[in-house]
C-alpha atoms as a PDB file:
ATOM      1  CA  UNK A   1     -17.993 -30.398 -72.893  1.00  0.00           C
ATOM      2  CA  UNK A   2     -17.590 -30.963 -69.193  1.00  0.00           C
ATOM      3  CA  UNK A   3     -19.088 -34.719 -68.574  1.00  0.00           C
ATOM      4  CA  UNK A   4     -20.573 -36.341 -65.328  1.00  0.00           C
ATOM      5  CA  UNK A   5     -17.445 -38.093 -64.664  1.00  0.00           C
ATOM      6  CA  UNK A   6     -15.113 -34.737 -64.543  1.00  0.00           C
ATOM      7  CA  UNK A   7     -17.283 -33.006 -62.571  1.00  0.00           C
ATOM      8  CA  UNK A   8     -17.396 -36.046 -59.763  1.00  0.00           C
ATOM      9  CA  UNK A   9     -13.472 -36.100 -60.104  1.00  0.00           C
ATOM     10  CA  UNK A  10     -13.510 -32.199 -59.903  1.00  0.00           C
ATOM     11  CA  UNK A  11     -16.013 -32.440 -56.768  1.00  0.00           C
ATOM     12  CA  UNK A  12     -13.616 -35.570 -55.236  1.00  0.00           C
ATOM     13  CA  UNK A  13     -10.336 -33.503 -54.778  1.00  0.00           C
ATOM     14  CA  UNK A  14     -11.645 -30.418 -54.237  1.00  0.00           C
ATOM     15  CA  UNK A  15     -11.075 -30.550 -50.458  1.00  0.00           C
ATOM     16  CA  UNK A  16      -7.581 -31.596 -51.342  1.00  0.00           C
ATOM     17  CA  UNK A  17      -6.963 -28.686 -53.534  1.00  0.00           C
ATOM     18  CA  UNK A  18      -8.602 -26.632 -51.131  1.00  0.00           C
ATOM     19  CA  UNK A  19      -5.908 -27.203 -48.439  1.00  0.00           C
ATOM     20  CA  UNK A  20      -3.743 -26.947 -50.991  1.00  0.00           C
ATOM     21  CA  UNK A  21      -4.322 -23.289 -51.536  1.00  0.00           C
ATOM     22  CA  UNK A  22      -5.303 -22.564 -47.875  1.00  0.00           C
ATOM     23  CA  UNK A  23      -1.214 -23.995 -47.209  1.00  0.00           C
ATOM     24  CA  UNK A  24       0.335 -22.037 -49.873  1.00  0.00           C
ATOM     25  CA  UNK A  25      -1.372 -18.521 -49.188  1.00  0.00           C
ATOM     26  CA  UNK A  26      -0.285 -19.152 -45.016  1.00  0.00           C
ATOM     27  CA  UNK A  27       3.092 -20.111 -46.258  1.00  0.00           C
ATOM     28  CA  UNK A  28       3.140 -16.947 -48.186  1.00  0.00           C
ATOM     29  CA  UNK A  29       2.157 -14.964 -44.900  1.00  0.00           C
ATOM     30  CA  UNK A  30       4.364 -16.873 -42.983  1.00  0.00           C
ATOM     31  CA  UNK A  31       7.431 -15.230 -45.489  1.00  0.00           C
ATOM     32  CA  UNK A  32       6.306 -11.671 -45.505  1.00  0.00           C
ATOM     33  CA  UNK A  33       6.297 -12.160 -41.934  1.00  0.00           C
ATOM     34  CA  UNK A  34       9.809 -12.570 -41.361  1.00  0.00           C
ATOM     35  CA  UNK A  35      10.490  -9.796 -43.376  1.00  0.00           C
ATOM     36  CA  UNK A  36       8.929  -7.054 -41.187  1.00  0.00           C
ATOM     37  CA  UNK A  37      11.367  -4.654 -40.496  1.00  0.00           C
ATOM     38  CA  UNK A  38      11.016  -2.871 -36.865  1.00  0.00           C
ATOM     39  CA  UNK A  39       9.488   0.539 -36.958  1.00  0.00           C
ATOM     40  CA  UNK A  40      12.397   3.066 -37.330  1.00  0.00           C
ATOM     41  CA  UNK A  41      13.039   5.871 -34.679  1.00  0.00           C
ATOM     42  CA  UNK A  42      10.262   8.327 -34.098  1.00  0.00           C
ATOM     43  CA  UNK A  43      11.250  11.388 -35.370  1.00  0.00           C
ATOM     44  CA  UNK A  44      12.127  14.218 -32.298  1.00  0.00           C
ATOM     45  CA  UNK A  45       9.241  16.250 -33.996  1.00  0.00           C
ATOM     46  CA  UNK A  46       6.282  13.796 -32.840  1.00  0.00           C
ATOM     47  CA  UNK A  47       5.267  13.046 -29.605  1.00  0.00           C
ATOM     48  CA  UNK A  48       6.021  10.243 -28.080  1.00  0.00           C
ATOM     49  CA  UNK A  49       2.443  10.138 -25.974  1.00  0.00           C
ATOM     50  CA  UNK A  50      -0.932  11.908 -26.415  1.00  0.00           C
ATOM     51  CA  UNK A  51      -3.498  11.702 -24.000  1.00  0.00           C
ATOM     52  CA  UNK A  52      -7.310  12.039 -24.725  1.00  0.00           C
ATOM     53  CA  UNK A  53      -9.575  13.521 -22.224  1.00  0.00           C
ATOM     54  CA  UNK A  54      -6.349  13.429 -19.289  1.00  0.00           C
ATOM     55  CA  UNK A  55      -6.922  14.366 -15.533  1.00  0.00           C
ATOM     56  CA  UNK A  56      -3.697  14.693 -14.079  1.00  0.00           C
ATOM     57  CA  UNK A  57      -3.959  15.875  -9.708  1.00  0.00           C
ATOM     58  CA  UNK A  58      -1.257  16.770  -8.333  1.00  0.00           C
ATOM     59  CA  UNK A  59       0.023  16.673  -4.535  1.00  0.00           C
ATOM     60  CA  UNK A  60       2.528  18.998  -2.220  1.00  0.00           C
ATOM     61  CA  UNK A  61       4.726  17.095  -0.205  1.00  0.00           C
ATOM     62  CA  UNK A  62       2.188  16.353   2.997  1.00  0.00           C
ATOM     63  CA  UNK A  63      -0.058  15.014   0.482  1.00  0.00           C
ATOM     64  CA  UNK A  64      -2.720  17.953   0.150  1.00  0.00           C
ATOM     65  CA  UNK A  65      -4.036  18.096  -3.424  1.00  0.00           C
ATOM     66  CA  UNK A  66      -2.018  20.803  -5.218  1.00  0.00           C
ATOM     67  CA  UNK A  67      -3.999  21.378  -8.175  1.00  0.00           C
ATOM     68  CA  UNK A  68      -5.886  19.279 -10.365  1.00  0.00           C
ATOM     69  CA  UNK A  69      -5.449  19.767 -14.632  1.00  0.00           C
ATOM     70  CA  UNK A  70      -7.123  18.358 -16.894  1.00  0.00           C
ATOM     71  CA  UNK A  71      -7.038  18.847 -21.236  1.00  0.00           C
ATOM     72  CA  UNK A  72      -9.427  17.783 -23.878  1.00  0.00           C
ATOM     73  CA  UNK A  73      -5.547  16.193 -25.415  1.00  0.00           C
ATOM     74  CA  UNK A  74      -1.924  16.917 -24.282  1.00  0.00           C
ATOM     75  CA  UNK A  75       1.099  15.780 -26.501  1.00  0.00           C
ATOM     76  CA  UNK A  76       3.840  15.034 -24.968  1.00  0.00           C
ATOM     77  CA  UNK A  77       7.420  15.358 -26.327  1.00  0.00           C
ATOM     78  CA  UNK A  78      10.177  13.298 -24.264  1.00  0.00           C
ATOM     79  CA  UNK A  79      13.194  15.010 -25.605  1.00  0.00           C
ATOM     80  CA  UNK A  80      12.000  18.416 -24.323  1.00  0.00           C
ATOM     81  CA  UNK A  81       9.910  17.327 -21.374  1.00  0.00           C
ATOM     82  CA  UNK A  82       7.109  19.524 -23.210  1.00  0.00           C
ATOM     83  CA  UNK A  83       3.239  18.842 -23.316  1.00  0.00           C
ATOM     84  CA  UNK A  84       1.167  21.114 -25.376  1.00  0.00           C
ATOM     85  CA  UNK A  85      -2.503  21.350 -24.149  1.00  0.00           C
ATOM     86  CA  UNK A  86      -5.804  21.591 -26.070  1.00  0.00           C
ATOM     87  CA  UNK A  87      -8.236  23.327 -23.202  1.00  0.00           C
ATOM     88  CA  UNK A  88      -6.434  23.052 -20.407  1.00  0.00           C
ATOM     89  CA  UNK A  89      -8.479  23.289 -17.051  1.00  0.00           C
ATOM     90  CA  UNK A  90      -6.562  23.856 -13.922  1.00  0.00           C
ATOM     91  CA  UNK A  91      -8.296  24.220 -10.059  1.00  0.00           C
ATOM     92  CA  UNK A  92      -6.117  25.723  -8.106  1.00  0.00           C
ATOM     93  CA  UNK A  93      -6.868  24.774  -3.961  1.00  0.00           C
ATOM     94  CA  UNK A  94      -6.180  27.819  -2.270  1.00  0.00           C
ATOM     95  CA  UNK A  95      -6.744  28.159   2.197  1.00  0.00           C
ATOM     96  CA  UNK A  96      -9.546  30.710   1.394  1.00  0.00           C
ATOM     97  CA  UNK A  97     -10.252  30.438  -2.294  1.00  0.00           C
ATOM     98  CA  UNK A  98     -10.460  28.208  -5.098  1.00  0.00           C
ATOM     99  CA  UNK A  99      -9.046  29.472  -8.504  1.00  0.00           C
ATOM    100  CA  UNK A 100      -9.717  28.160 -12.164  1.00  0.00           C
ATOM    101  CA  UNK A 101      -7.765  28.757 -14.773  1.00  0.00           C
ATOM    102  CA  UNK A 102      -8.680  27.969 -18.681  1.00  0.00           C
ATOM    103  CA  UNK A 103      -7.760  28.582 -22.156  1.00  0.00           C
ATOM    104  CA  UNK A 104      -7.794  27.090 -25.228  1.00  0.00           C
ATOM    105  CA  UNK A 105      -4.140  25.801 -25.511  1.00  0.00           C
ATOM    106  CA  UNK A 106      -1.086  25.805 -23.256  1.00  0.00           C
ATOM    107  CA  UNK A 107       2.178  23.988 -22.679  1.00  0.00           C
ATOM    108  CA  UNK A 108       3.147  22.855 -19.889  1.00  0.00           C
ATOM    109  CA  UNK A 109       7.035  22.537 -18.953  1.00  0.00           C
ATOM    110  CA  UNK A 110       7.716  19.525 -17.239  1.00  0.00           C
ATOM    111  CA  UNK A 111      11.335  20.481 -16.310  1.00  0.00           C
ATOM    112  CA  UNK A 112      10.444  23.633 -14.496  1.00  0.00           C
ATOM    113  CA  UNK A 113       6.594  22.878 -13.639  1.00  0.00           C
ATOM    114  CA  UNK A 114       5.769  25.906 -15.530  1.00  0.00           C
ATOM    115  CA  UNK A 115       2.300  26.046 -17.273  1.00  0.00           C
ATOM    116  CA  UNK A 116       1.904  28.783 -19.803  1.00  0.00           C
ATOM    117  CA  UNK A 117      -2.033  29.366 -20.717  1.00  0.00           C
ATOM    118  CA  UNK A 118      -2.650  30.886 -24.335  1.00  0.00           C
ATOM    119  CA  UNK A 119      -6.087  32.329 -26.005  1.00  0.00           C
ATOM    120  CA  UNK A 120      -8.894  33.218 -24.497  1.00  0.00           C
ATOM    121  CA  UNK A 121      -7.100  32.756 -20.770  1.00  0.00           C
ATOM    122  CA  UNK A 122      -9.823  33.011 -18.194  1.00  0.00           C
ATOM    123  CA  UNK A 123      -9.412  32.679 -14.391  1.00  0.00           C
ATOM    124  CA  UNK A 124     -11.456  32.753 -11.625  1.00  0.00           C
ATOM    125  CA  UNK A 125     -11.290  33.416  -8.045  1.00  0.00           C
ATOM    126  CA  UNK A 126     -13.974  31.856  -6.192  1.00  0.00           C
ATOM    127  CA  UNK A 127     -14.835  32.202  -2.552  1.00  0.00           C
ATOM    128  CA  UNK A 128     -17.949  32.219  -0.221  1.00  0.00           C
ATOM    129  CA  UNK A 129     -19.143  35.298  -0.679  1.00  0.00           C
ATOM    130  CA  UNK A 130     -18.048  36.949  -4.354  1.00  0.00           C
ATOM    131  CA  UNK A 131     -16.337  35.649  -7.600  1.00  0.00           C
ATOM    132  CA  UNK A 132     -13.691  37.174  -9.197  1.00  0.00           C
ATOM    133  CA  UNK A 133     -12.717  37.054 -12.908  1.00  0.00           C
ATOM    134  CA  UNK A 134      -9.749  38.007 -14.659  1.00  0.00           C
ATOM    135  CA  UNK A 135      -9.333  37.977 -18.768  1.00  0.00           C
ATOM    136  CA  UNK A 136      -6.617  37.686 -20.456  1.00  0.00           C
ATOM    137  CA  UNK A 137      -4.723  36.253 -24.205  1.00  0.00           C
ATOM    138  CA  UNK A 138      -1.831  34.650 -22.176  1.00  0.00           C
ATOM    139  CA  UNK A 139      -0.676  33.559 -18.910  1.00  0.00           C
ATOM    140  CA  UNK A 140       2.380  31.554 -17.132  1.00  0.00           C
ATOM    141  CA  UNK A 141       1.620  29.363 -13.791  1.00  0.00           C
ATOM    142  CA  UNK A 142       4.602  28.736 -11.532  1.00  0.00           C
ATOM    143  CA  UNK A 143       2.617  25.409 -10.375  1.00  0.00           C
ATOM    144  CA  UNK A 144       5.795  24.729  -7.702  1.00  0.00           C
ATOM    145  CA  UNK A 145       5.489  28.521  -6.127  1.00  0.00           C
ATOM    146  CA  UNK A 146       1.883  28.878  -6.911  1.00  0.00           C
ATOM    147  CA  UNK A 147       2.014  31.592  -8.595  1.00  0.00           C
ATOM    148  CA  UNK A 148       0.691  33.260 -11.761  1.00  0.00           C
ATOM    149  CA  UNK A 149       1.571  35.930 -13.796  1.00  0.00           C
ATOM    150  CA  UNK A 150       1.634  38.073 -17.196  1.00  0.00           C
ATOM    151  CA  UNK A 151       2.824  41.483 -19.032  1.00  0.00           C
ATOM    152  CA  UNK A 152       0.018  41.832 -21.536  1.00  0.00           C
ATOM    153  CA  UNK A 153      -3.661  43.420 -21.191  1.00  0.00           C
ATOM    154  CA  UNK A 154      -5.428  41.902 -18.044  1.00  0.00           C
ATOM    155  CA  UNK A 155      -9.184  43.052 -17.073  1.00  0.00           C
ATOM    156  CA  UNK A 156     -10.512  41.739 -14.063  1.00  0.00           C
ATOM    157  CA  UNK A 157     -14.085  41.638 -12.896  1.00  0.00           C
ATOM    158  CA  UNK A 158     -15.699  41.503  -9.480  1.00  0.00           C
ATOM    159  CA  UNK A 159     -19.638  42.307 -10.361  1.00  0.00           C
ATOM    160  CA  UNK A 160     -20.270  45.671 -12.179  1.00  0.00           C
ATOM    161  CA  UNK A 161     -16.243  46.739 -11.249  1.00  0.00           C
ATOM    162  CA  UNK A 162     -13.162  46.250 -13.299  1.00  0.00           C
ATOM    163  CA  UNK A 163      -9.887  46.839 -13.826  1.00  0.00           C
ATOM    164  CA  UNK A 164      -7.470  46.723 -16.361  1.00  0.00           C
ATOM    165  CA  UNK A 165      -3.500  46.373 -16.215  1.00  0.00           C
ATOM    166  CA  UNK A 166      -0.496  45.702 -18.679  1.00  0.00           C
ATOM    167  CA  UNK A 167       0.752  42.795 -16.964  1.00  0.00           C
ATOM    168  CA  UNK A 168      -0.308  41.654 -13.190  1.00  0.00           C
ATOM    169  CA  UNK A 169       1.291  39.463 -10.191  1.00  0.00           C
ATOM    170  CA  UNK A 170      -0.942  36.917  -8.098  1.00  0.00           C
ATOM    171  CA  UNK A 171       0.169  34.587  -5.387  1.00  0.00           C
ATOM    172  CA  UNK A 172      -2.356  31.730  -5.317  1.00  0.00           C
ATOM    173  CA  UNK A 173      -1.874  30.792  -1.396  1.00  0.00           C
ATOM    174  CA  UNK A 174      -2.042  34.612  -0.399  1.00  0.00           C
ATOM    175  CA  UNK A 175      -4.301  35.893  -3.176  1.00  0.00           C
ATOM    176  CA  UNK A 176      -2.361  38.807  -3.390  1.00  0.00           C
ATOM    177  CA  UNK A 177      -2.459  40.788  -6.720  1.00  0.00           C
ATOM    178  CA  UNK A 178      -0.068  42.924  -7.833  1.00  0.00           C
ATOM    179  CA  UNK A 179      -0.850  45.238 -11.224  1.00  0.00           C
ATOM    180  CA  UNK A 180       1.869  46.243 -12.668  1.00  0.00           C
ATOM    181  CA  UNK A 181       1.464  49.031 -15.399  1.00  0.00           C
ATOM    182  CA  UNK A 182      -1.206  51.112 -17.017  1.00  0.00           C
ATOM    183  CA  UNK A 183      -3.548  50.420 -14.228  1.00  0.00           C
ATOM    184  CA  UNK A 184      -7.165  51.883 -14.941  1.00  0.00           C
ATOM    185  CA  UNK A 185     -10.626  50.940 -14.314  1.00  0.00           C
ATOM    186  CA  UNK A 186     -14.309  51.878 -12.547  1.00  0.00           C
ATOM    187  CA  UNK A 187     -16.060  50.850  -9.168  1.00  0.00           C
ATOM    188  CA  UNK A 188     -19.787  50.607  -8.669  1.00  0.00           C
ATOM    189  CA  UNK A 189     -20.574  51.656  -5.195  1.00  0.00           C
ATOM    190  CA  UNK A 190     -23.299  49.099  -4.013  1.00  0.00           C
ATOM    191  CA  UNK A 191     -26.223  50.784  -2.016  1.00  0.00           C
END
């Protein structure tokens, strides 16, 4: 049985025993600190950045805005130069026109500023007085030449009108478009 007197000698060093622990577990840290290895190399697989939410504008050489692209997240890979995009949003400002460009994943090529759009690709061309949509499952963007092109199914829309083409051409400054195959489609005649 535990008497008065233990229990006042008990409640006397406690502090002191106290410390006592508190020094040996931070001693114990303290070892297992100098033990931590550094992380090994990141394997060429994984990227070495990802970006949440990213806006990234870009600028020509008299420092006009370019384009302007932004991705829901982009993963970059060093060894490759290669970002792969999740929604990738690009606008595109052209003299006379502004075009959009989306999907729901690309990669973008950092060594040749080539941006290849994949799934649901949708762009628009939007001016002051119509807009004009094109559809299509995958697209590459020369974002240095401006340009934009394919050589699958492409339907574009301007109102009730379409088109469709295997493959098409478009120069972004110009707005030229160029179909190139297959080429069919129907054109409401406004009254």
């Amino acid at each position: 049985m535990i008497t008065k007197a233990k229990i006042k000698q008990i409640l006397k060093s406690s502090p002191l025993l106290l410390a006592a622990v508190a020094l040996l577990f931070w001693l114990s840290f303290q070892e297992e600190g100098n033990n931590i290895q550094p992380a090994p190399p990141t394997d060429d697989s994984a990227p070495d950045l990802i970006l949440i939410n990213s806006v990234s504008t870009h600028y020509d050489e008299t420092g006009q805005q370019q384009y302007q692209l932004t991705a829901t997240k982009i993963d970059h890979f060093q060894e490759s130069h290669i970002a792969l995009l999740e929604k990738p949003y690009l606008i595109n400002q052209a003299e006379d026109a502004q075009w959009q460009a989306n999907a729901l994943s690309g990669r973008a090529d950092l060594n040749s500023d080539t941006l290849f759009l994949k799934d649901q690709v949708k762009i628009d061309k939007v001016t002051a007085t119509q807009t004009v949509s094109l559809r299509t499952s995958e697209l590459t963007i020369d974002t240095q030449k401006n340009t934009a092109e394919n050589d699958v199914l492409t339907v574009i829309h301007s109102g009730p009108s379409f088109i469709e083409s295997r493959g098409f051409f478009t120069d972004f400054n110009t707005s030229e478009t160029l179909l190139k195959s297959n080429v069919r489609g129907t054109h409401d005649v406004q009254k």
